[in-house]
Protein backbone atom coordinates (compact mmCIF):
# COMPACT_ATOMS: atom_id res chain seq x y z
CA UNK A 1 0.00 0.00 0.00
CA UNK A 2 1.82 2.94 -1.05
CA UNK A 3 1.42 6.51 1.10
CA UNK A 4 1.72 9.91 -0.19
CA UNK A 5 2.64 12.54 1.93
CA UNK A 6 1.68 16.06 0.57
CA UNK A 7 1.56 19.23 2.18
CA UNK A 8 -1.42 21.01 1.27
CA UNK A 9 -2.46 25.10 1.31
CA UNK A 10 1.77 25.73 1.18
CA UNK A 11 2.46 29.23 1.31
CA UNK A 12 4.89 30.32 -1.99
CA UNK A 13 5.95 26.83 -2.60
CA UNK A 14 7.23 26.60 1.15
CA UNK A 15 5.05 24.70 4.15
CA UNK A 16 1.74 23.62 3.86
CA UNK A 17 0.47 21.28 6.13
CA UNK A 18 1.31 17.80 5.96
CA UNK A 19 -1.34 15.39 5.30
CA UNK A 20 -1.27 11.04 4.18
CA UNK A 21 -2.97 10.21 1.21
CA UNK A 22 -4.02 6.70 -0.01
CA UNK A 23 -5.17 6.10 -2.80
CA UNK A 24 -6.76 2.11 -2.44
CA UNK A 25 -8.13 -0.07 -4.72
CA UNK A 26 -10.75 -0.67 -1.68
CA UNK A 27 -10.71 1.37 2.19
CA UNK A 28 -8.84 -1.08 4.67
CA UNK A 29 -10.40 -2.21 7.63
CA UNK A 30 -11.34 0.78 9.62
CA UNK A 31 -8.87 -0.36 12.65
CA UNK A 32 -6.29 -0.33 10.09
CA UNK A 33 -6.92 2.91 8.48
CA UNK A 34 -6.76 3.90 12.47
CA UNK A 35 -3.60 2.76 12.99
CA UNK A 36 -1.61 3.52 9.88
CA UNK A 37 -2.99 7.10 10.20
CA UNK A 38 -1.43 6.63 13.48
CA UNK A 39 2.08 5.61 12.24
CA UNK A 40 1.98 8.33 9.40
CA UNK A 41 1.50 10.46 12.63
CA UNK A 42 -0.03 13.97 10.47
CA UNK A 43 -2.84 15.36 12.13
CA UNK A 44 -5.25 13.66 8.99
CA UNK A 45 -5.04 10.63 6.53
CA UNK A 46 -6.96 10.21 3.66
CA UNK A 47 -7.86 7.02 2.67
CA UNK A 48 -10.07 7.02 -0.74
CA UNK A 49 -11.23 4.30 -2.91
CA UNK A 50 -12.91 4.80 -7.02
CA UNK A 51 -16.54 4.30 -7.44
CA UNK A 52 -19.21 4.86 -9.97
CA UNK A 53 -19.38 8.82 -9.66
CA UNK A 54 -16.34 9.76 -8.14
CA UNK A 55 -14.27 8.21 -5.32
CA UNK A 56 -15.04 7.72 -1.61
CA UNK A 57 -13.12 8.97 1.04
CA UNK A 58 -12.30 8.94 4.65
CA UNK A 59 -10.31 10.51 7.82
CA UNK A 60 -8.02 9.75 10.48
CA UNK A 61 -6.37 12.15 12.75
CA UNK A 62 -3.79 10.06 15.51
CA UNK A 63 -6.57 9.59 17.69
CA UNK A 64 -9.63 8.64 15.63
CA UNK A 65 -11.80 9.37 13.16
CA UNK A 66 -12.96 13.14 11.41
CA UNK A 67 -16.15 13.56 9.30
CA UNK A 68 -14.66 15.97 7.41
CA UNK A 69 -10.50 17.18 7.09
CA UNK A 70 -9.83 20.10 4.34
CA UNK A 71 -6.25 20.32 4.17
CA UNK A 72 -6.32 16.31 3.23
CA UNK A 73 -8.69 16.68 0.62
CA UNK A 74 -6.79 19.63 -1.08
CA UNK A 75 -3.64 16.76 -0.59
CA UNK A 76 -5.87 14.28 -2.07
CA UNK A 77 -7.36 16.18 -4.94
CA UNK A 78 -3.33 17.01 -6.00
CA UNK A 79 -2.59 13.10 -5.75
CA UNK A 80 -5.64 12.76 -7.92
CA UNK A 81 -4.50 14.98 -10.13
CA UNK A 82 -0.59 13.76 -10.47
CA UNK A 83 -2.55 10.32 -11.18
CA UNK A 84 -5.09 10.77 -14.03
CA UNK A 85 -4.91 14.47 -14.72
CA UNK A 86 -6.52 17.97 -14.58
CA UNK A 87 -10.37 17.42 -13.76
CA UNK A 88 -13.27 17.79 -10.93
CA UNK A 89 -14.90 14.74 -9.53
CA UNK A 90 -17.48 13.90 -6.53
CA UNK A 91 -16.14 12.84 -3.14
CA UNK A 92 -18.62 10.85 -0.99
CA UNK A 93 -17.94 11.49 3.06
CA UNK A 94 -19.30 9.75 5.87
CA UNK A 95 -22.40 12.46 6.15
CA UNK A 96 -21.82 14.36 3.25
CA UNK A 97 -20.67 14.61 -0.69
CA UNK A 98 -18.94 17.26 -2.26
CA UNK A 99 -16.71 18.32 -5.27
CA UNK A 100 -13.24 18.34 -5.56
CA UNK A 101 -10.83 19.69 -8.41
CA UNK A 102 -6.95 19.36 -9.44
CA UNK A 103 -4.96 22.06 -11.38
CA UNK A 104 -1.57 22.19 -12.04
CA UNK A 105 0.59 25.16 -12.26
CA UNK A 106 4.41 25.49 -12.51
CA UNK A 107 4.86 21.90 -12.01
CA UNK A 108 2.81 21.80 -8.55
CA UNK A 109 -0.68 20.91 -8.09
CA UNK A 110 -3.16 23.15 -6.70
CA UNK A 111 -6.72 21.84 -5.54
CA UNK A 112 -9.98 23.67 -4.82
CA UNK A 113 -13.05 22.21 -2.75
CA UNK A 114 -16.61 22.55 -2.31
CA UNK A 115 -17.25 21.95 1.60
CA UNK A 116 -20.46 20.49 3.31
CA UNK A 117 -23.54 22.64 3.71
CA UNK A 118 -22.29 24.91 6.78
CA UNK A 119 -24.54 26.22 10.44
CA UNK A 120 -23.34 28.19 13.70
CA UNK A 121 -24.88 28.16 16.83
CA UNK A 122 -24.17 30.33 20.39
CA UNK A 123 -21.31 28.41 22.34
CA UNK A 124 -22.20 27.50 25.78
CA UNK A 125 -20.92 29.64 28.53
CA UNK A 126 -19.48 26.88 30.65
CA UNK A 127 -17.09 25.85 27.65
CA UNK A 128 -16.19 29.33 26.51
CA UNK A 129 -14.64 29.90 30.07
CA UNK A 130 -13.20 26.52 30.53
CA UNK A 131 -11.63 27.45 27.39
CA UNK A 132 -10.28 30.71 28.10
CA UNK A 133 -9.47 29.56 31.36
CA UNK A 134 -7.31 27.03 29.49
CA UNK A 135 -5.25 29.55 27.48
CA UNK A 136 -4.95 32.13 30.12
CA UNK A 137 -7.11 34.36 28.44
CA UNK A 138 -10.14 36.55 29.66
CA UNK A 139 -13.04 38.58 27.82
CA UNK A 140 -11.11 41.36 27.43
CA UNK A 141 -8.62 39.85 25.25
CA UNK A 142 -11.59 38.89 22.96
CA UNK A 143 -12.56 41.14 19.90
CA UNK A 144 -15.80 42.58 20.69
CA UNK A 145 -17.04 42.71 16.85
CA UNK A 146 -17.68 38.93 16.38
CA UNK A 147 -19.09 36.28 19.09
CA UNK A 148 -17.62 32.85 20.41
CA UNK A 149 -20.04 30.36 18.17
CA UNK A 150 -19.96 26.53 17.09
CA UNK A 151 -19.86 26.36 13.73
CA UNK A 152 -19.50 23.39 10.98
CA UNK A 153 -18.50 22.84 7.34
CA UNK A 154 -18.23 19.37 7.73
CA UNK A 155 -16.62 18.93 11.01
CA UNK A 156 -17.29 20.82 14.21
CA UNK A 157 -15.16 23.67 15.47
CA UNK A 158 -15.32 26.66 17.89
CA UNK A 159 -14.23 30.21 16.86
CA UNK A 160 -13.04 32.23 19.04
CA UNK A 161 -12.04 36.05 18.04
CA UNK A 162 -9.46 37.68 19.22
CA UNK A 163 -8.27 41.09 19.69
CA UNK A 164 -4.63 41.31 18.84
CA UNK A 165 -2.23 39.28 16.42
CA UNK A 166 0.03 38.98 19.48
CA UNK A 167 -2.16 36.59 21.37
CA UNK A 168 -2.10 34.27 18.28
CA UNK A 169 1.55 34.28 18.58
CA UNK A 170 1.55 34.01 22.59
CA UNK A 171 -0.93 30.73 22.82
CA UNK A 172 0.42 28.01 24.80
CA UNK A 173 -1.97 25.83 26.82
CA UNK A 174 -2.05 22.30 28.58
CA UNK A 175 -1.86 19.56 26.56
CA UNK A 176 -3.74 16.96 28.14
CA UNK A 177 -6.09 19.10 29.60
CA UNK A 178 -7.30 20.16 25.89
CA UNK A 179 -7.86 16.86 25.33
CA UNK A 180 -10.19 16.14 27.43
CA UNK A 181 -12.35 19.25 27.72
CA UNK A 182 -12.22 19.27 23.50
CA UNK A 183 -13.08 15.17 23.40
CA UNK A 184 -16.02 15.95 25.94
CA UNK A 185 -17.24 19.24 23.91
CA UNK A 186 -16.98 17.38 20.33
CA UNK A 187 -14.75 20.12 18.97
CA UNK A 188 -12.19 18.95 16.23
CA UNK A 189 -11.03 22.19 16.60
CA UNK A 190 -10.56 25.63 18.44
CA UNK A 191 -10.25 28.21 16.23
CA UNK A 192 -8.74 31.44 17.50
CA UNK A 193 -8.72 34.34 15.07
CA UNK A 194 -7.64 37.64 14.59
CA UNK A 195 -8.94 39.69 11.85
CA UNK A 196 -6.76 41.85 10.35
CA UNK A 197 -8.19 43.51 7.62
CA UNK A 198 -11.67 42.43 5.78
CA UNK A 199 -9.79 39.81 3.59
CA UNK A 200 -6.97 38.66 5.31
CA UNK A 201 -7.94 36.86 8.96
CA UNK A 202 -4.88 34.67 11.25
CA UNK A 203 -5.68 31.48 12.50
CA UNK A 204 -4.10 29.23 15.44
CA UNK A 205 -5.91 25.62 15.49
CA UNK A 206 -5.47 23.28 18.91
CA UNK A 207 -6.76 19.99 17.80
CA UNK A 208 -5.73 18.01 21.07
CA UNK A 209 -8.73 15.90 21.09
CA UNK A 210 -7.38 13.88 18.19
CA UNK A 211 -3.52 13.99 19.63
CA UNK A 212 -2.46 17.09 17.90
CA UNK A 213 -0.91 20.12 19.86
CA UNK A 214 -2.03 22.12 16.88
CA UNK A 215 -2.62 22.14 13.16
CA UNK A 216 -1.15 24.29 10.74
CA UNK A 217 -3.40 24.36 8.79
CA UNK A 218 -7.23 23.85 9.11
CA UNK A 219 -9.48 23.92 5.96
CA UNK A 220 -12.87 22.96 7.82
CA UNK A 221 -12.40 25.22 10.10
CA UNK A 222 -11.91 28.38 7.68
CA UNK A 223 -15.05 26.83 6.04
CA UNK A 224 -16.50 27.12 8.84
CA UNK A 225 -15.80 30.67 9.74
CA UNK A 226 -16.66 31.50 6.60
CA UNK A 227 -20.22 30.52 6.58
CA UNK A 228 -20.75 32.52 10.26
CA UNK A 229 -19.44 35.46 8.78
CA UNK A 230 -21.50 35.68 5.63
CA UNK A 231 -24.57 34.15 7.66
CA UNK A 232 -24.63 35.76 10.87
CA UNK A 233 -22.49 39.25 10.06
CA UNK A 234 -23.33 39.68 6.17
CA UNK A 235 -19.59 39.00 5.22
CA UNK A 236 -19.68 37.26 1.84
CA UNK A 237 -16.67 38.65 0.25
CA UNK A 238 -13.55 36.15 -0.66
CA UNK A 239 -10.68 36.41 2.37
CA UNK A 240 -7.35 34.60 2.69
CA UNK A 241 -6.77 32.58 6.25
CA UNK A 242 -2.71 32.92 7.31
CA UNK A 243 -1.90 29.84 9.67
CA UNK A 244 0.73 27.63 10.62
CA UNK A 245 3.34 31.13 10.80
CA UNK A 246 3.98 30.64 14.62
CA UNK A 247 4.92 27.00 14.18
CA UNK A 248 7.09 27.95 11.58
CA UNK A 249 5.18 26.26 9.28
CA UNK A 250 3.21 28.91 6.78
CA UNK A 251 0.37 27.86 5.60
CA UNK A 252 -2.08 30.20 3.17
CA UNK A 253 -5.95 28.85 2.51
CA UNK A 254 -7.99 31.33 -0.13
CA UNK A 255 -11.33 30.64 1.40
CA UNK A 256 -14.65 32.11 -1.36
CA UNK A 257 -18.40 31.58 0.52
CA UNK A 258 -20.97 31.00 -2.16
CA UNK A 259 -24.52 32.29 -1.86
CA UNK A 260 -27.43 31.43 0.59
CA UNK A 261 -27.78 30.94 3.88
CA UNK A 262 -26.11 28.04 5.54
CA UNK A 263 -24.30 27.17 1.73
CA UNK A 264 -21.07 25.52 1.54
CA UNK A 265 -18.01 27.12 1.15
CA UNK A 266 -15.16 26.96 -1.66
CA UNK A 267 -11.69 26.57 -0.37
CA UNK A 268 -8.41 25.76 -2.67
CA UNK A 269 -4.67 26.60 -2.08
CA UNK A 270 -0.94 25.09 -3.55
CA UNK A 271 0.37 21.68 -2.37
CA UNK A 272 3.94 20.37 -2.03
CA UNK A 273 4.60 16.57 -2.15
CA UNK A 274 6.82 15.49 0.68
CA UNK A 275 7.42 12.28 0.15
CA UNK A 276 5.98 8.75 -0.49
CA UNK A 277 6.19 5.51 1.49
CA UNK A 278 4.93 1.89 1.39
């Protein structure tokens, strides 16, 4: 069984975040799709097979299994691509289908997605100050122009606004401690966020629940922002999500909400193979 490993939404030919793609004649057992997702040791795996209308896909972070992972399927649509060429096909998901393309430019391959219908709700209070208390952060170090909402594109995240660029680059919390309270919330995700200008936003992305410190780059979860900003604050225009810069890792996702409430979103950005292995 051969392994790609392809960095996906890589910033000017440099980083990108590291995801396994396999490409199988049919999906393994799902306790061994578990476990070499495990050994590849990214924060996702991709694990597709071919069928009538497109090709059906699937998830695994370290620690189990995600509905939905973005930066893989950008990883997987440039595998696809290297494979059998320029084109846009159907992905089935565990609760969803969507649409996936493969260009390629200069010699790279760049991918763009259609995401899962998206929703936000209010986050409880108990878990947005468990959470702060978490990152030793308060209310006042919280942008007061957006709220602290649940929101999903596929895959459930909270978003969390901040109020200065420095914070993002200041976040440290406990590991093990994440887990837990993001395991017992659901979250795949924390996304904190500082929004610079009307088009360009920063992004840090804890995942600990599925045994990542943090992920450098998080394509469901810029989905996911998108659609509460064009639903719930009338913010439809394109914007470009910076992430992965304070791991040293940069990472840049273009991120285009289509129209209607609760639509999906449209995200695509460059990829970088790594490596592959058997």
């Amino acid at each position: 069984m051969e392994i790609l490993r392809i960095a996906a939404f890589a910033d000017r030919g440099a980083g990108g975040n590291p995801a396994g793609v396999c490409l199988c004649n049919s999906l393994p057992p799902e306790a061994e799709m578990q476990e070499i997702a495990a050994r590849v040791g990214y924060s996702e795996t991709v694990f597709a097979t071919k069928i009538t209308n497109g090709f059906r896909a699937r998830y695994f972070a370290p620690d189990g299994e995600v509905a939905f992972c973005g930066h893989a399927t950008i990883a997987l649509g440039a595998a696809r691509g290297a494979a059998h060429g320029a084109g846009t096909f159907q992905l089935r998901l565990n609760e969803a289908e969507i649409s996936l393309s493969a260009t390629q430019t200069t010699g790279n391959w760049s991918a763009r997605l259609r995401s899962p219908a998206t929703r936000y709700c209010a986050a409880g209070v108990d878990l947005v100050e468990r959470v702060l208390t978490l990152f030793g952060w308060s209310v006042r170090d919280l942008s007061a122009q957006e709220s602290i909402v649940r929101a999903n594109a596929g895959a459930e995240h909270l978003l969390i606004p901040l109020a200065s660029r420095q914070l993002l680059a200041d976040m440290v919390y406990d590991f093990d401690t994440g887990a837990r309270l993001m395991r017992k919330a659901g979250l795949v995700t924390i996304n904190f966020y500082f929004r610079d200008t009307e088009t360009l936003i920063h992004s840090r992305n804890p995942a600990a629940g599925l045994g990542v410190y943090e992920d450098p780059a998080t394509g469901a979860a810029a989905a996911a922002l998108a659609g509460y900003f064009r639903d719930a604050l009338g913010r439809d225009q394109p914007f470009t999500v910076l992430q992965g810069f304070d791991m040293g890792v940069p990472c840049r996702i273009f991120v285009q909400p289509l129209s209607g409430q609760g639509a999906p979103v449209e995200l695509s950005g460059d990829t970088r193979e790594i490596s592959a292995s058997h």
